[in-house]
Structure formats: structure tokens, C-alpha cells
PDB file of N, CA and C in Angstrom:
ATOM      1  N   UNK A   1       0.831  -1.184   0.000  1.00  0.00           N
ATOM      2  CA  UNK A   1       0.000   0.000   0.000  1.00  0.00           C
ATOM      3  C   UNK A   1       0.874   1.246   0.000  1.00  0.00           C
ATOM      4  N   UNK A   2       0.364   2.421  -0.615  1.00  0.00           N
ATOM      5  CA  UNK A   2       1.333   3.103  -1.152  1.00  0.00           C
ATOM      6  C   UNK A   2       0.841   4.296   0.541  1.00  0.00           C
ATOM      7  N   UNK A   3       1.596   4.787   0.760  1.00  0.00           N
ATOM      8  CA  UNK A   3       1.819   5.896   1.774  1.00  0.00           C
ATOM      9  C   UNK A   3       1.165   7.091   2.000  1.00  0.00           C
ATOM     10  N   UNK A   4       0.061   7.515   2.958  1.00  0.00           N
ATOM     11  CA  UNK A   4      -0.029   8.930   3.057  1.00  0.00           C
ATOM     12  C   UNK A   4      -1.492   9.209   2.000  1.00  0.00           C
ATOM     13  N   UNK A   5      -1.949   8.553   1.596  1.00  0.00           N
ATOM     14  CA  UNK A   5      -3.245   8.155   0.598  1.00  0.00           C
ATOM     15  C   UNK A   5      -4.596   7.990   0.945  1.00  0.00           C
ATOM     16  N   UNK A   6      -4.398   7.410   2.522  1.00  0.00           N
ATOM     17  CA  UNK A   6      -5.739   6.824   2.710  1.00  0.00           C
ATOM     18  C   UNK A   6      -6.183   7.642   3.971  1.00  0.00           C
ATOM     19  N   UNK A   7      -7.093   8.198   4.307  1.00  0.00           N
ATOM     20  CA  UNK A   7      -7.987   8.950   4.782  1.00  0.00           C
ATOM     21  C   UNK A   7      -7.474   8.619   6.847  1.00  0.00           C
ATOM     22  N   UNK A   8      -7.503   9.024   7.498  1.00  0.00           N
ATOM     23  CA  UNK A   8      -6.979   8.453   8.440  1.00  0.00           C
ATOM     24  C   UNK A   8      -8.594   7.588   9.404  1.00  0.00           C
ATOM     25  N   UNK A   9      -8.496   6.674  10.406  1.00  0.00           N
ATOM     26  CA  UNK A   9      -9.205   5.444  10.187  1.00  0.00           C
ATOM     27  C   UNK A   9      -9.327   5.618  12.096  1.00  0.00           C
ATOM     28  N   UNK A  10     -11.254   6.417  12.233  1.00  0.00           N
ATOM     29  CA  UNK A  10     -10.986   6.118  13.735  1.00  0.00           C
ATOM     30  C   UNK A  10     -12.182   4.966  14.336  1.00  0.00           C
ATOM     31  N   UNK A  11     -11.198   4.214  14.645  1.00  0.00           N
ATOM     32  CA  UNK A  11     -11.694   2.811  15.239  1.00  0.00           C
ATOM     33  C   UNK A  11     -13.324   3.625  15.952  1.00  0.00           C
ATOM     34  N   UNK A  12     -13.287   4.479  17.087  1.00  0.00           N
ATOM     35  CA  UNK A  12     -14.253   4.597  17.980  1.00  0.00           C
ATOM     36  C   UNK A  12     -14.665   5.656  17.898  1.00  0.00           C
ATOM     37  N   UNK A  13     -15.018   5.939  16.407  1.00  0.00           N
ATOM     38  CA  UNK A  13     -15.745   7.393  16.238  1.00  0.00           C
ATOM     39  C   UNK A  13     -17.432   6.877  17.300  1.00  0.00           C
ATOM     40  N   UNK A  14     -17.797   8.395  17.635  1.00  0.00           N
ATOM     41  CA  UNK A  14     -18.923   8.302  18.437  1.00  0.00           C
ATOM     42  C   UNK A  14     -20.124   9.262  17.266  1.00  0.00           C
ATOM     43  N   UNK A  15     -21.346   8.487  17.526  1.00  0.00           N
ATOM     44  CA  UNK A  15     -22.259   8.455  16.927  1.00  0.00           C
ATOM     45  C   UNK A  15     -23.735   9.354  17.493  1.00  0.00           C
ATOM     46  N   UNK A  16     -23.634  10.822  17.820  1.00  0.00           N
ATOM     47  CA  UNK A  16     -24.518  11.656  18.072  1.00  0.00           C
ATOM     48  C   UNK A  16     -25.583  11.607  17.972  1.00  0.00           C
ATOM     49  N   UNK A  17     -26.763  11.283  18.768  1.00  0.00           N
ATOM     50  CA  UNK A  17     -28.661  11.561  18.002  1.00  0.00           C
ATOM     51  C   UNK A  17     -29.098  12.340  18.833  1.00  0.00           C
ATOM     52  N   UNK A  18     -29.935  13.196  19.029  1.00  0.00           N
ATOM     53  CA  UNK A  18     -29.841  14.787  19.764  1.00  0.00           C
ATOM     54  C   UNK A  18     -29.209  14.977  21.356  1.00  0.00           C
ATOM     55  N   UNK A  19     -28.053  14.951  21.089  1.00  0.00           N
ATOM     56  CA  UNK A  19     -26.818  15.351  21.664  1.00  0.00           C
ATOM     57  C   UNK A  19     -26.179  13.915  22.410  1.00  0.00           C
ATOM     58  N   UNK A  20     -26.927  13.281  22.741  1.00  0.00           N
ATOM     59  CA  UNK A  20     -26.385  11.694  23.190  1.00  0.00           C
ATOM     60  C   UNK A  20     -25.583  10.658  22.381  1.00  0.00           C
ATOM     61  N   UNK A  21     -24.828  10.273  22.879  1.00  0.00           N
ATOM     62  CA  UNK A  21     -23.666   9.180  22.191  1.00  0.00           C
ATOM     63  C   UNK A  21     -24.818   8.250  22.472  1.00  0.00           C
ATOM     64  N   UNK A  22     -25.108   7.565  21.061  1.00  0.00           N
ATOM     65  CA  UNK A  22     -26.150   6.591  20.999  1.00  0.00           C
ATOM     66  C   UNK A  22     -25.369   4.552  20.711  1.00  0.00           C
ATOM     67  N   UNK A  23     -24.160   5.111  20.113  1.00  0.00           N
ATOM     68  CA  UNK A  23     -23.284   3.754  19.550  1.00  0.00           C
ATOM     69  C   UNK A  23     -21.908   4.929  19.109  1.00  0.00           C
ATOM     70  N   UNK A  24     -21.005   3.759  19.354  1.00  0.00           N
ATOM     71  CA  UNK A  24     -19.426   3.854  18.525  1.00  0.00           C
ATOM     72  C   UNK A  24     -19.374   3.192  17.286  1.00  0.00           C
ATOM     73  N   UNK A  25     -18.852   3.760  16.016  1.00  0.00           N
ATOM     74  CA  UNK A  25     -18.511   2.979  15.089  1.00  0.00           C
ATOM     75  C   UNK A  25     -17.179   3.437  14.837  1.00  0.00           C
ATOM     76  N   UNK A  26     -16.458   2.415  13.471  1.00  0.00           N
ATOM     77  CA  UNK A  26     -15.519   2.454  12.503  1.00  0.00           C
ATOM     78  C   UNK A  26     -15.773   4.064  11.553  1.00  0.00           C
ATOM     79  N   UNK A  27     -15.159   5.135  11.769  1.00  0.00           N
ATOM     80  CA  UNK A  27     -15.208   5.964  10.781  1.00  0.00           C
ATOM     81  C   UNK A  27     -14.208   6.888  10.314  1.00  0.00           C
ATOM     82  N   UNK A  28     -13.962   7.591   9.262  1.00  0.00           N
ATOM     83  CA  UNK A  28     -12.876   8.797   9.084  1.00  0.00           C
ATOM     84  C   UNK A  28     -13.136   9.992   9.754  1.00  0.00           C
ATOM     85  N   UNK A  29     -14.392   9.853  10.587  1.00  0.00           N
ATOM     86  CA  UNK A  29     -14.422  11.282  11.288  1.00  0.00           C
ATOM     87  C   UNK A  29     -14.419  10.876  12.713  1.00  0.00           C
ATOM     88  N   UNK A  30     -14.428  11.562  13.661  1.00  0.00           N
ATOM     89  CA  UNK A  30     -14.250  11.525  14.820  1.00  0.00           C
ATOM     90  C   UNK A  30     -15.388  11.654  15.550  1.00  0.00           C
ATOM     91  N   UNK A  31     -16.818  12.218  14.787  1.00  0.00           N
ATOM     92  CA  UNK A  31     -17.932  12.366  15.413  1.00  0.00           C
ATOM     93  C   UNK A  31     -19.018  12.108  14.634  1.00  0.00           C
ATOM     94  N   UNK A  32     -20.176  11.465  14.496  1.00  0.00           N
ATOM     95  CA  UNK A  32     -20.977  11.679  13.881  1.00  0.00           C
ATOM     96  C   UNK A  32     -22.346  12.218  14.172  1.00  0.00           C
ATOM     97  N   UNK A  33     -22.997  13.207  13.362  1.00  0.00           N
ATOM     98  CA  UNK A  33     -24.146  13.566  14.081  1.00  0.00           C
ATOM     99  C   UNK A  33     -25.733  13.323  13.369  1.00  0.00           C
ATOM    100  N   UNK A  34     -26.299  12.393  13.795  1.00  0.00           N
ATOM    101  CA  UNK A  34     -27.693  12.265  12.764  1.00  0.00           C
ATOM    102  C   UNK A  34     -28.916  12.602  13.703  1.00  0.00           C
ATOM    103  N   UNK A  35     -29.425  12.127  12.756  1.00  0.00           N
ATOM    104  CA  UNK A  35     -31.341  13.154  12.971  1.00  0.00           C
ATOM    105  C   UNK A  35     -31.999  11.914  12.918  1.00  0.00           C
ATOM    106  N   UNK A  36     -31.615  10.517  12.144  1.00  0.00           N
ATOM    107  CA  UNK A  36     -32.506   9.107  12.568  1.00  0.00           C
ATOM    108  C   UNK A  36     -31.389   8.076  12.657  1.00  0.00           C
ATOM    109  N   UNK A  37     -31.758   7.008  13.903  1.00  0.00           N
ATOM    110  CA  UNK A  37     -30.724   6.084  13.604  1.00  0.00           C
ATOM    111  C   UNK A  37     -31.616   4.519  14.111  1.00  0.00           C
ATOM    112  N   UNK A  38     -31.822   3.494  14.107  1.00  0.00           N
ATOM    113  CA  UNK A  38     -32.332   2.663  14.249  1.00  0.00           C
ATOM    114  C   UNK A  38     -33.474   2.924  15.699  1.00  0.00           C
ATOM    115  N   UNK A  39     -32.861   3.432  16.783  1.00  0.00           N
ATOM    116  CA  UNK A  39     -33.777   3.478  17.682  1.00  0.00           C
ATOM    117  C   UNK A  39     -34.461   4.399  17.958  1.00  0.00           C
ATOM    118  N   UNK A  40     -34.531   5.393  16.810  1.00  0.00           N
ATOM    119  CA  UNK A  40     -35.763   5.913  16.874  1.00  0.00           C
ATOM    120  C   UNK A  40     -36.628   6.282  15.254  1.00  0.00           C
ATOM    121  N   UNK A  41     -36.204   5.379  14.227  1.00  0.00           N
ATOM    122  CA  UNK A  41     -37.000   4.823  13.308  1.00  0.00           C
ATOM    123  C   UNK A  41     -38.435   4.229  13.665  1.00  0.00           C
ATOM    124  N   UNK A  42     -39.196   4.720  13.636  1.00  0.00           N
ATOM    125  CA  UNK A  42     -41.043   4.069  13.673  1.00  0.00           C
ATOM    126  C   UNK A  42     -40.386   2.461  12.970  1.00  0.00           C
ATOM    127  N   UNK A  43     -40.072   2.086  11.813  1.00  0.00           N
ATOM    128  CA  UNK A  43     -39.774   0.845  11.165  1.00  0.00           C
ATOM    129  C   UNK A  43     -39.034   0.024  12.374  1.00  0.00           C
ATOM    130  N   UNK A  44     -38.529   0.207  12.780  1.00  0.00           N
ATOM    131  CA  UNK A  44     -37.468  -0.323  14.393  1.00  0.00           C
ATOM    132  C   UNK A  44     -38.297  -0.528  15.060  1.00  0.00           C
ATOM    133  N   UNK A  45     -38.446   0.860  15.658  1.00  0.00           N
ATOM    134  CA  UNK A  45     -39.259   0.923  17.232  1.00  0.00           C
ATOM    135  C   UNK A  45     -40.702   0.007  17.038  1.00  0.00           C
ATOM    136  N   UNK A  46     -41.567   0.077  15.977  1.00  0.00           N
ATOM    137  CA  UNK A  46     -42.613  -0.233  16.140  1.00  0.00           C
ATOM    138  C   UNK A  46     -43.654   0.396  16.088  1.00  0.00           C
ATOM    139  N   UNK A  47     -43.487   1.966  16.364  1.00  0.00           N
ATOM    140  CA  UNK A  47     -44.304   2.854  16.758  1.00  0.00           C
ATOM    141  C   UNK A  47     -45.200   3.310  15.628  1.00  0.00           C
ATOM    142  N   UNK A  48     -45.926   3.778  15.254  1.00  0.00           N
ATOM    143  CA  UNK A  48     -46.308   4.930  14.159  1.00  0.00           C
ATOM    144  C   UNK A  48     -46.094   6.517  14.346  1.00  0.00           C
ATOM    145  N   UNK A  49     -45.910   6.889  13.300  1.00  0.00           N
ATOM    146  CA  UNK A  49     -45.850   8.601  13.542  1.00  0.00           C
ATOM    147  C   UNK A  49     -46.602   8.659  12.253  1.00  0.00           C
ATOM    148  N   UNK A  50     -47.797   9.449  12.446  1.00  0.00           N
ATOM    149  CA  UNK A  50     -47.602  10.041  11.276  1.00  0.00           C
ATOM    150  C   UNK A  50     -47.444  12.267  11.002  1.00  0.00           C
ATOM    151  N   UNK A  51     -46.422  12.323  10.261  1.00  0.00           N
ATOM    152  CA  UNK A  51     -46.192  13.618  10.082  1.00  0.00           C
ATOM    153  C   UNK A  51     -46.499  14.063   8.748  1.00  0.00           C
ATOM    154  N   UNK A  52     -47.351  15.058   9.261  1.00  0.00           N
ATOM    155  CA  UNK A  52     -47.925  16.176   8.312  1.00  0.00           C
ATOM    156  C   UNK A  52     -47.158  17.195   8.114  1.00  0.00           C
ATOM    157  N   UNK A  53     -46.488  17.600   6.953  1.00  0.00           N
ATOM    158  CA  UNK A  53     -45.599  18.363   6.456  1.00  0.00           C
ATOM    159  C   UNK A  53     -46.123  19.299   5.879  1.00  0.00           C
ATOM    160  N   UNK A  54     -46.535  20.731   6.109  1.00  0.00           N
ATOM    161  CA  UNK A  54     -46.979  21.574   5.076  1.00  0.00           C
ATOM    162  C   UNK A  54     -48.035  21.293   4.976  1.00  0.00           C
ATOM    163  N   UNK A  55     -48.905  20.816   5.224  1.00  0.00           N
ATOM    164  CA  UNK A  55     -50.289  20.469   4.743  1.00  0.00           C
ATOM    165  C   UNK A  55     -50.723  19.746   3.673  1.00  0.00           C
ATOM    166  N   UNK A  56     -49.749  18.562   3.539  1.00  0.00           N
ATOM    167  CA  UNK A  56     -49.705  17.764   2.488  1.00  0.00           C
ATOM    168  C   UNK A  56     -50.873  16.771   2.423  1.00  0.00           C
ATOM    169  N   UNK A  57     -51.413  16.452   3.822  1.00  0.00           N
ATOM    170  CA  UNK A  57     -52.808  15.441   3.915  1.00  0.00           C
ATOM    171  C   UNK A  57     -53.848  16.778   3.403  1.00  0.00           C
ATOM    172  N   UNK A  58     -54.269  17.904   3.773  1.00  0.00           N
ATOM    173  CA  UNK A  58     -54.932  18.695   3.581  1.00  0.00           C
ATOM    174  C   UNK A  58     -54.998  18.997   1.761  1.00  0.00           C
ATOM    175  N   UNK A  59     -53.452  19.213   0.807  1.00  0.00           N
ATOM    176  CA  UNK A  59     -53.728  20.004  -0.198  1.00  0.00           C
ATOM    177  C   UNK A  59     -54.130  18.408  -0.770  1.00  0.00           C
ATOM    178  N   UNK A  60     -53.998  17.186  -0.862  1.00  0.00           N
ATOM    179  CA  UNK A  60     -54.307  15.829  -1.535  1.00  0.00           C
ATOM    180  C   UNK A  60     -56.135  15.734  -1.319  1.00  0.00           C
ATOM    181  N   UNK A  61     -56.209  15.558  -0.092  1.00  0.00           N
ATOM    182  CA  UNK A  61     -57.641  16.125   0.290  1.00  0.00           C
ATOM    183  C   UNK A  61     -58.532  16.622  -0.643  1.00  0.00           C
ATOM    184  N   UNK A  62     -58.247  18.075  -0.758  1.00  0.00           N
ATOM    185  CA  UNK A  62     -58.712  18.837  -1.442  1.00  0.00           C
ATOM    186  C   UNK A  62     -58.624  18.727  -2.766  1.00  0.00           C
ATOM    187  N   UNK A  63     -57.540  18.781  -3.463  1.00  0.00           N
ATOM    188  CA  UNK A  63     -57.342  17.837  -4.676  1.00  0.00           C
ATOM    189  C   UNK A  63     -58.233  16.869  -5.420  1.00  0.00           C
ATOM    190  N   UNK A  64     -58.255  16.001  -4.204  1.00  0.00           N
ATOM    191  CA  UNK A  64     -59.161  14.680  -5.271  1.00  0.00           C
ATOM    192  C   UNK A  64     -60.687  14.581  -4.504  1.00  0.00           C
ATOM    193  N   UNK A  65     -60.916  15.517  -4.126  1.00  0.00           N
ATOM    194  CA  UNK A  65     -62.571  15.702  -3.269  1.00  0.00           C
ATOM    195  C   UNK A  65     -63.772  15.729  -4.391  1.00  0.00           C
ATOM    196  N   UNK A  66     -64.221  15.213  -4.144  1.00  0.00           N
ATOM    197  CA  UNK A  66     -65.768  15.016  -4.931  1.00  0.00           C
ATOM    198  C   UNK A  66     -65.822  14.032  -5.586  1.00  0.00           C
ATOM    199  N   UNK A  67     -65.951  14.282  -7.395  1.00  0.00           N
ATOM    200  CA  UNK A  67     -65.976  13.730  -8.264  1.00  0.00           C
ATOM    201  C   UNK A  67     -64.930  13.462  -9.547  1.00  0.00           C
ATOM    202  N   UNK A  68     -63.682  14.074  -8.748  1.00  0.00           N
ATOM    203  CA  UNK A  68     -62.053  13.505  -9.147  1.00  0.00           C
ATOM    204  C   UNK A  68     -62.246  12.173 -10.342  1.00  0.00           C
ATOM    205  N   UNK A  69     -62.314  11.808  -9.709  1.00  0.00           N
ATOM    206  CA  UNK A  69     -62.449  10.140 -10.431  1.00  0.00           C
ATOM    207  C   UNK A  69     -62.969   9.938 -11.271  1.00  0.00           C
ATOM    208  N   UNK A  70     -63.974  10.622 -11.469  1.00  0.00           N
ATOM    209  CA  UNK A  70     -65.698  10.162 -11.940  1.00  0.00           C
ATOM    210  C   UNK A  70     -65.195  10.557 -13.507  1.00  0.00           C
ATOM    211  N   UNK A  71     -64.845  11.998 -13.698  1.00  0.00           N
ATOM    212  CA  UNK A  71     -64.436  12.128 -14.623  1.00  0.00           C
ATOM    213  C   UNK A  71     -63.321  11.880 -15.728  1.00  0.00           C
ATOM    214  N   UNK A  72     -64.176  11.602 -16.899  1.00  0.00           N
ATOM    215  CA  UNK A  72     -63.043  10.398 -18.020  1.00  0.00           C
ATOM    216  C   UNK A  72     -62.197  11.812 -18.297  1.00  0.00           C
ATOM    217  N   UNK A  73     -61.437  11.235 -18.927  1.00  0.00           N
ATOM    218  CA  UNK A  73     -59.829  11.871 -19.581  1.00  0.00           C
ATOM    219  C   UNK A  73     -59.959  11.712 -21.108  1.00  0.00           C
ATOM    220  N   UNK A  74     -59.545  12.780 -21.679  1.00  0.00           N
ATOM    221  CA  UNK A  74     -59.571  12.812 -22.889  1.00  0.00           C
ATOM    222  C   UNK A  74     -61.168  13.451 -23.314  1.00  0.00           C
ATOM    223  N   UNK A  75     -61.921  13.512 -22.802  1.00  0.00           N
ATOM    224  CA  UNK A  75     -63.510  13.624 -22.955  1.00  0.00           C
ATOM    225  C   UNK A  75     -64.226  14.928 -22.565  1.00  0.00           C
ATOM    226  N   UNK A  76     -64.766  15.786 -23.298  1.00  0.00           N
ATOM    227  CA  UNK A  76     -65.430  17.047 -22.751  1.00  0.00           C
ATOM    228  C   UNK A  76     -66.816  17.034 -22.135  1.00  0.00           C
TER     229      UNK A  76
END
């Protein structure tokens, strides 16, 4: 292996989820900081969330309300 090339290698980088060391891993950085990590994934935990972003259940809602469907395509 050629010298001075490869990224430097920290065995016990620590793994941040809002502000708590949650796990140590293998990484090139010394810290890592995330926003989801297995134990608090709904898919993991078990849990449900559901999040409404912007009013995205509301503008779909509204969108396809009434007779959406009913009407053919292509047809006046």
C-alpha cells in the first residue's frame, strides 16, 4: 500500500442523536451527528408517527374531493 493516501481510520468514532452518544462505530471522522438512527425509526421501534408536512394530507384532500375520479380523460 502506497503511503499517506488513505484517509486516516478512527476505530471509535462516536455516533450523536440529539446530543447523546447513541453507539461507537468504525469511521474517518471523529464524530458523527444524525437526525434518525435505528432506535428511533417508527420501522425499528414499532411505533407509528404520522407527520404532516406543510399540509400535504390537507392540499391531496382537497385535490381529489368530490368527483375527481368520476371524470373520463380525454372527454369534454
Amino acid at each position: 500500500m502506497k503511503d499517506k493516501i488513505h484517509p486516516e481510520y478512527f476505530p471509535e468514532a462516536k455516533v450523536y442523536f440529539r446530543g447523546e452518544v447513541v453507539m461507537t462505530v468504525g469511521a474517518t471522522v471523529p464524530e458523527l451527528h444524525v437526525e434518525v438512527w435505528s432506535g428511533s425509526h417508527p420501522f425499528f421501534t414499532g411505533q407509528k408517527a404520522f407527520i404532516d408536512a406543510a399540509g400535504r394530507v390537507e392540499r391531496f384532500q382537497k385535490k381529489f374531493a368530490g368527483d375527481y375520479f368520476s371524470k373520463k380523460k380525454g372527454k369534454k
